[in-house]
N, C-alpha and C. Protein backbone atom coordinates (compact mmCIF):
# COMPACT_ATOMS: atom_id res chain seq x y z
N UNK A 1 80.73 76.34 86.44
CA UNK A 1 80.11 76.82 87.67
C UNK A 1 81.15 76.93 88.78
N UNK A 2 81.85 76.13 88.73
CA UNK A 2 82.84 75.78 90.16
C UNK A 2 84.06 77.05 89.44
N UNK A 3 84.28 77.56 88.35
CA UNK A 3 85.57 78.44 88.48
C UNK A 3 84.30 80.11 88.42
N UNK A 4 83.11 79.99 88.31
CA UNK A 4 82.47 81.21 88.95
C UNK A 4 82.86 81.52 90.24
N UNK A 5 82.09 80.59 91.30
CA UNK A 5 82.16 80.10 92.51
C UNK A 5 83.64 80.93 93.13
N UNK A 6 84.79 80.34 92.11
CA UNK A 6 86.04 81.14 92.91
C UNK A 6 86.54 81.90 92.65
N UNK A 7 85.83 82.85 91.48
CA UNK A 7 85.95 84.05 91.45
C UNK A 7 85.58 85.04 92.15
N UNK A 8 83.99 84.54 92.49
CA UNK A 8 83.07 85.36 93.59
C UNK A 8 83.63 84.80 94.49
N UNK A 9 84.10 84.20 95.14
CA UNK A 9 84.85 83.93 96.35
C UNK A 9 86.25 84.56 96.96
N UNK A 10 86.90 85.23 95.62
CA UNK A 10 87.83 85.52 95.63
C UNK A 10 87.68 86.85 95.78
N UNK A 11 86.48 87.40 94.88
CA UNK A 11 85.95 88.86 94.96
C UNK A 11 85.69 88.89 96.55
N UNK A 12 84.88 88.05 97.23
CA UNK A 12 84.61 88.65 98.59
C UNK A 12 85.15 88.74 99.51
N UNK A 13 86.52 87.80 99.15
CA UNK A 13 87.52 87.76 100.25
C UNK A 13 88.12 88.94 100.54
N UNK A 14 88.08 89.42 99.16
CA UNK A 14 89.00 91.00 98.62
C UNK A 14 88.18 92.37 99.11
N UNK A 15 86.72 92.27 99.69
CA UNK A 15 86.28 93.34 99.98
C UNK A 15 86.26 94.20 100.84
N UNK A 16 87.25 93.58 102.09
CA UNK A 16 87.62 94.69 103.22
C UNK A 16 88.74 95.31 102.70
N UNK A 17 89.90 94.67 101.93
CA UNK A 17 91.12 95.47 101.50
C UNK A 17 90.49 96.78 100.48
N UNK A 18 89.31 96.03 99.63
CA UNK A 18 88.83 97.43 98.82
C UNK A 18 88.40 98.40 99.48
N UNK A 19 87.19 98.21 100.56
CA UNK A 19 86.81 99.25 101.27
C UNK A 19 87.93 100.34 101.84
N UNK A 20 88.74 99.37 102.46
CA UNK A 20 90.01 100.63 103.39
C UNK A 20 90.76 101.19 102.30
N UNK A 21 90.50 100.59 101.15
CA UNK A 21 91.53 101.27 100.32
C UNK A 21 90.75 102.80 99.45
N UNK A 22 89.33 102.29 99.66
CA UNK A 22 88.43 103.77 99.21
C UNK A 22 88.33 104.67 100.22
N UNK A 23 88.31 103.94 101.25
CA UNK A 23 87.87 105.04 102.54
C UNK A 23 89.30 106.13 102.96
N UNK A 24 90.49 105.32 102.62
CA UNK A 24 91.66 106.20 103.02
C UNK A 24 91.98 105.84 104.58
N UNK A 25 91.28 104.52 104.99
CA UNK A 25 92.07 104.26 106.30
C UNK A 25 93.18 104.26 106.78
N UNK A 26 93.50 105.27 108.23
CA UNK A 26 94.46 105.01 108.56
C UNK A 26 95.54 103.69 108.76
N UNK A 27 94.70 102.93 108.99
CA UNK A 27 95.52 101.29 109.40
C UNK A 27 95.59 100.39 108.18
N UNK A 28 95.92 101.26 107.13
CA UNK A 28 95.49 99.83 105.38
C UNK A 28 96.60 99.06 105.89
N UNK A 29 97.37 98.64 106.44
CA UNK A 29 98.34 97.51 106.04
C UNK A 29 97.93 96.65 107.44
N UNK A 30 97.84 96.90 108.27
CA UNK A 30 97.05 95.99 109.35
C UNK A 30 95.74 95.69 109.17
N UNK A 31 94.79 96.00 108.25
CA UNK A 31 93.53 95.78 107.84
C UNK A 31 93.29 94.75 106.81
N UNK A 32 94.66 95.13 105.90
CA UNK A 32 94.73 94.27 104.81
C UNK A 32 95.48 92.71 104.96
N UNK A 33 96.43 92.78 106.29
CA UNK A 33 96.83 91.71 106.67
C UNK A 33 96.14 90.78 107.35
N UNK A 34 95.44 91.44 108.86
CA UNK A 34 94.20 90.94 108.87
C UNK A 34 93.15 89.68 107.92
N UNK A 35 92.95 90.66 107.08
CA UNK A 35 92.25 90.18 105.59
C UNK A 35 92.75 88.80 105.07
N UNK A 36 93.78 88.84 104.48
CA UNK A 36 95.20 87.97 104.20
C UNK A 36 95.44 87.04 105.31
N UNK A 37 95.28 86.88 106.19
CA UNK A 37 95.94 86.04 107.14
C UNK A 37 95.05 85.26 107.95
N UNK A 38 93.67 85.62 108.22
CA UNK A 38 92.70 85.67 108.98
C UNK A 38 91.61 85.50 108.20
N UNK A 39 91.40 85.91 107.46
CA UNK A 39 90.10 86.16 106.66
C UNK A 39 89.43 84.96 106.44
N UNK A 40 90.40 83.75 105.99
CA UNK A 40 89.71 82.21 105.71
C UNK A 40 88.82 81.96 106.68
N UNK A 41 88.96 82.29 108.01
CA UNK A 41 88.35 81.76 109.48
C UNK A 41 86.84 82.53 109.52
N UNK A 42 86.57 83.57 108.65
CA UNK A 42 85.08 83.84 108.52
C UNK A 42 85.16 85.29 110.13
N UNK A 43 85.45 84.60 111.03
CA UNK A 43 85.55 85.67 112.09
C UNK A 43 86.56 86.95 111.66
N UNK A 44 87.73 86.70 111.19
CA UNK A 44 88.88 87.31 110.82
C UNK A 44 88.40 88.06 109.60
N UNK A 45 87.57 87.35 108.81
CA UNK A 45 86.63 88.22 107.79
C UNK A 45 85.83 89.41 108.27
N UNK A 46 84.84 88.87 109.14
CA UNK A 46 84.25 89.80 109.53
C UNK A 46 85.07 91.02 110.44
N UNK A 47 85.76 90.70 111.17
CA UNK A 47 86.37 91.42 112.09
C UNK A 47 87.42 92.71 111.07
N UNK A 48 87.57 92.03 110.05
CA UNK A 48 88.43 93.08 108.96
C UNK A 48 87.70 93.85 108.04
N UNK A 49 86.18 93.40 108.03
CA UNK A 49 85.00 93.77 107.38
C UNK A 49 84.66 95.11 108.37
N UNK A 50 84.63 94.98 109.80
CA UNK A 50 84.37 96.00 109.73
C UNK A 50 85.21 96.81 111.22
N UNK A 51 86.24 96.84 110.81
CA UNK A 51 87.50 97.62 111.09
C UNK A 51 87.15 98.47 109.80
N UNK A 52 87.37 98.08 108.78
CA UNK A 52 87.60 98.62 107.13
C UNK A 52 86.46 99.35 107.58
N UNK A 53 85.03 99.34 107.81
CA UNK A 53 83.82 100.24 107.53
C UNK A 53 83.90 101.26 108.94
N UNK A 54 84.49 100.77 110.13
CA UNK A 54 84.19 102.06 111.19
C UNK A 54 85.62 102.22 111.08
N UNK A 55 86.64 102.28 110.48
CA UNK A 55 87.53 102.37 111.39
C UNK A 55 88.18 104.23 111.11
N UNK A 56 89.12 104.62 112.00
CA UNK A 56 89.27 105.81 111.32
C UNK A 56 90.04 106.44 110.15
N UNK A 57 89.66 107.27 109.03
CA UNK A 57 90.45 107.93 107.86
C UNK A 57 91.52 108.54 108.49
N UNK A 58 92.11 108.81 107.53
CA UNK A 58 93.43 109.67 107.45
C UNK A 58 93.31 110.88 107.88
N UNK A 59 92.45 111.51 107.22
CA UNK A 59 91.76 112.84 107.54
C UNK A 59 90.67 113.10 108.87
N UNK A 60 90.55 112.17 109.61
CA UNK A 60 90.36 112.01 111.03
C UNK A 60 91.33 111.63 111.87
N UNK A 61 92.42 111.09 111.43
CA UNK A 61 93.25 111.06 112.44
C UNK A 61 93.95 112.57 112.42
N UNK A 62 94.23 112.99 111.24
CA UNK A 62 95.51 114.39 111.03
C UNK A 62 93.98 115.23 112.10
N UNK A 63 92.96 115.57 111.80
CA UNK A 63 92.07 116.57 112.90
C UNK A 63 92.29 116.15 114.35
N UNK A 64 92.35 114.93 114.49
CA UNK A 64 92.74 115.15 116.38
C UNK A 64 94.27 115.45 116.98
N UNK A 65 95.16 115.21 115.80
CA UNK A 65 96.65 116.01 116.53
C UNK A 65 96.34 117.43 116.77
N UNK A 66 97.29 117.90 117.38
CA UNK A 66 97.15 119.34 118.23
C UNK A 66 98.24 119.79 117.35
């Protein structure tokens, strides 16, 4: 039970780096560090949770250059 536990624990820690990494966010390496560095604190989780879900694509940033 306890090496389930830190698998799924390990899975959820990992789910803002997955998201930015499907979405094509502009900021993956500050999102993912975030994640990595912060993430234990639960706030730093959330706060990278959802940077990763609003934050902007690649293909929204290249449409607002001129």
């Amino acid at each position: 039970m306890r090496i389930f536990l830190s698998i799924l624990g390990a899975a959820l820690y990992a789910v803002p780096a997955i998201i930015v990494q499907r979405r094509k966010c502009a900021d993956i390496s500050l999102i993912f560090l975030l994640s990595f560095f912060l993430g234990w604190t639960g706030i730093g989780w959330i706060a990278a949770m959802l940077w990763a879900i609003y934050g902007k694509t690649e293909h929204a940033s290249l449409a607002e250059k001129p």
